[in-house]
Protein backbone atom coordinates (compact mmCIF):
# COMPACT_ATOMS: atom_id res chain seq x y z
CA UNK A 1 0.00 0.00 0.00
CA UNK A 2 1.16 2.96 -0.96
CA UNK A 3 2.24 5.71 1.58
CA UNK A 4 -0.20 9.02 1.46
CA UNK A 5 1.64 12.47 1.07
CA UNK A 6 0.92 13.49 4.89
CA UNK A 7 2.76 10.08 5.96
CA UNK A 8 5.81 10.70 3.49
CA UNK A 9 6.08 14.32 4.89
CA UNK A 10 5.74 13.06 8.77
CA UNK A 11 8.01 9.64 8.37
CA UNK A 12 10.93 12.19 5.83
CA UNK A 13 10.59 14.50 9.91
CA UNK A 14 10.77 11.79 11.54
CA UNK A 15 14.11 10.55 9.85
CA UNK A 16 15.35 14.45 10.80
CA UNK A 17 14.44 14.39 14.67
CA UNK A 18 16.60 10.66 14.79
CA UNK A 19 19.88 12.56 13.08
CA UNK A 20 19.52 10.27 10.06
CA UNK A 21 19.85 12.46 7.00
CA UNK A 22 20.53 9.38 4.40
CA UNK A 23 17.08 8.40 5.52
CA UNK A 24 15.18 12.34 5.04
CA UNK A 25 16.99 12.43 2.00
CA UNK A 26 15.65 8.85 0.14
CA UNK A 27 12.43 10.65 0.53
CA UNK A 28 13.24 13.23 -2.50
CA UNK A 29 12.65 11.79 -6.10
CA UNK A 30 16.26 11.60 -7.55
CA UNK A 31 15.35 15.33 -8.94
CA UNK A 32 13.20 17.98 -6.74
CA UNK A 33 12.71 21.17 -7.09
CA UNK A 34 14.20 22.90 -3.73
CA UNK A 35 13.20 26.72 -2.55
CA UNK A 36 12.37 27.13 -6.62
CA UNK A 37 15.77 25.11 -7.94
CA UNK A 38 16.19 21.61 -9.62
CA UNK A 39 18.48 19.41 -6.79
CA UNK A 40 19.81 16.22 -6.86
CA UNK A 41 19.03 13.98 -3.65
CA UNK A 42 22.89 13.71 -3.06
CA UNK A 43 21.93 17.59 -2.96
CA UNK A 44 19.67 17.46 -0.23
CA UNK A 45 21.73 15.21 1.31
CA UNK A 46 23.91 18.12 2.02
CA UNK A 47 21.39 20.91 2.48
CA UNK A 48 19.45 18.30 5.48
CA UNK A 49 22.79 17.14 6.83
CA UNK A 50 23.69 20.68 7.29
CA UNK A 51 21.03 21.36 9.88
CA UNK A 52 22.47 18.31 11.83
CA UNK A 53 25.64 19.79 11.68
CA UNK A 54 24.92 23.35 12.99
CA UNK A 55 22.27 22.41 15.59
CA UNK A 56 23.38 18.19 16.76
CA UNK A 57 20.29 18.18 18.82
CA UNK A 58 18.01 19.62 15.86
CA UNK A 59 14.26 18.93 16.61
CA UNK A 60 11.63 19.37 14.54
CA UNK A 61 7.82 19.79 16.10
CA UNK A 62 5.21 19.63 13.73
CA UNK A 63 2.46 22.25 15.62
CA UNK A 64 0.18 22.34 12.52
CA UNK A 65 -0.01 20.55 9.24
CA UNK A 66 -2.75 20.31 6.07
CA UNK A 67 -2.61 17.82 3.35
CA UNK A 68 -4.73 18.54 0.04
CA UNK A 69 -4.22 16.16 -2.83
CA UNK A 70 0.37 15.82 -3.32
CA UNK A 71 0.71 18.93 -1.34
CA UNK A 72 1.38 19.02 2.06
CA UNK A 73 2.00 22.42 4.43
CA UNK A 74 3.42 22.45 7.88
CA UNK A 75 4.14 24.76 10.94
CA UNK A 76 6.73 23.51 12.77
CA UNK A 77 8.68 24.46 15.73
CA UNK A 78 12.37 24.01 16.22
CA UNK A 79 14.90 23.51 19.00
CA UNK A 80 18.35 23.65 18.81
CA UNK A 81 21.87 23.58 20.37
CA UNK A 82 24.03 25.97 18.18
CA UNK A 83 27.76 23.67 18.42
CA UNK A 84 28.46 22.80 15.16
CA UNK A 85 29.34 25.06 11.27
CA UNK A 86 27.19 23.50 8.42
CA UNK A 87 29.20 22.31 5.24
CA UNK A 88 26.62 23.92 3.44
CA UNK A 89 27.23 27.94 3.79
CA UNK A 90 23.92 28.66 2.61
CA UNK A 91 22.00 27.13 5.46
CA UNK A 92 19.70 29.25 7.63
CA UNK A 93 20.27 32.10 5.42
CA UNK A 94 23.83 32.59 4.84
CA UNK A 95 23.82 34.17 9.09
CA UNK A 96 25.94 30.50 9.88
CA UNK A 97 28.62 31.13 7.36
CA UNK A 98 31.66 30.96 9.18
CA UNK A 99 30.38 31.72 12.62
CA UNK A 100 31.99 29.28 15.31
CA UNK A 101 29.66 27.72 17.59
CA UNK A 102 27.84 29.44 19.84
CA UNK A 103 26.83 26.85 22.36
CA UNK A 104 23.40 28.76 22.82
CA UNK A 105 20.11 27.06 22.00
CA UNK A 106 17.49 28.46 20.31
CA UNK A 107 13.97 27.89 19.36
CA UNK A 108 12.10 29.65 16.10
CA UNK A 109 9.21 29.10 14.08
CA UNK A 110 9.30 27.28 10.32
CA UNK A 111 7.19 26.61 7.51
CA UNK A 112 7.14 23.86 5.27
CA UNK A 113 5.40 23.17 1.61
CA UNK A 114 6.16 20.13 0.17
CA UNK A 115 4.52 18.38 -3.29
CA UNK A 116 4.67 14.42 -2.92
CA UNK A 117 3.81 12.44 -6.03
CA UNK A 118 4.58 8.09 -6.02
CA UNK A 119 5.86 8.45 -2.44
CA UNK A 120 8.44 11.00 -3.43
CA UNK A 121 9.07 14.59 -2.79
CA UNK A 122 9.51 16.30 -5.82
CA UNK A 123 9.09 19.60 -4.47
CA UNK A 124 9.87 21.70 -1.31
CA UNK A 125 9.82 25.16 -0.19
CA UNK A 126 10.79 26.53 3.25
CA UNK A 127 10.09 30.03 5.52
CA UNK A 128 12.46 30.01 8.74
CA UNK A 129 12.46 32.91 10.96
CA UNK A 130 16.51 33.29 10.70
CA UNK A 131 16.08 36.69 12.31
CA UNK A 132 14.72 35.26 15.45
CA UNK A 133 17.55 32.69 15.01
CA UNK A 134 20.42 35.34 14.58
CA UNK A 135 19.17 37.07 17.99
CA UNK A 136 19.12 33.84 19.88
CA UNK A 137 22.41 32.98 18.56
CA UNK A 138 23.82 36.72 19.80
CA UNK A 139 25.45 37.28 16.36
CA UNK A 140 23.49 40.90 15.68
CA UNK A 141 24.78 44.10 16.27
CA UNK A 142 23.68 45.11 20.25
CA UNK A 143 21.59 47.85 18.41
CA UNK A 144 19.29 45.00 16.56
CA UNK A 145 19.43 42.66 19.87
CA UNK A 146 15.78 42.43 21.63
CA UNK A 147 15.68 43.22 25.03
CA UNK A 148 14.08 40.23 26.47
């Protein structure tokens, strides 16, 4: 029986939240579309591993999700240890890029949109709130800092 979108989407999480991304990655169709570009999955293999390596602890709650037909969307949040720099420089934004751990954690808000067709993802698109994640992370200006 074949898997419904909603299942691929929760089971491709679930593979996240264990640290395994080999696994969250054999969920993309050998070529996706990613934030509006055509990846490989050896490509998301390095985007999903990235998260990993910034944030070892990385957890993903899922606090709202619809499925309509091959598309799913999600509100999810995220918690985080800041202790490692991701291989790819691109991740959360570019605001990792050559920033040695912090050690801080952080929690923020993110949106997923994913298109499954034949138990694949073929497409994915992605809204963090980096902002939130640069001021947890202490790497704004003091000027741009919230006062909490």
């Amino acid at each position: 029986m074949e898997r419904s979108p909603e299942q691929v989407v929760r089971e491709h999480h679930d593979c996240l939240n264990r640290g395994d991304p080999v696994g969250a990655a054999e969920f993309y169709a050998d070529e996706a579309i990613n934030q509006g570009g055509r990846v490989s999955r050896e490509r998301m293999l390095v985007v999903l591993g990235s998260s990993r390596e910034a944030f070892p602890d990385f957890h993903l709650e899922i606090v709202e999700l619809i499925a309509v037909g091959e598309v799913v969307a999600l509100r999810a949040t995220v918690t985080g240890t800041h202790l490692g720099v991701p291989t790819f420089p691109l991740m959360f934004g570019g605001i990792l890029a050559d920033v040695e751990p912090t050690g801080k954690r952080c929690e923020f808000v993110l949106h997923h949109w994913y298109r499954v067709r034949d138990g694949k993802i073929i497409e994915h698109w992605a809204v963090r709130d980096d902002l939130s994640v640069a001021r947890q992370l202490g790497l704004l200006p003091q000027g741009l800092q919230r006062e909490e």
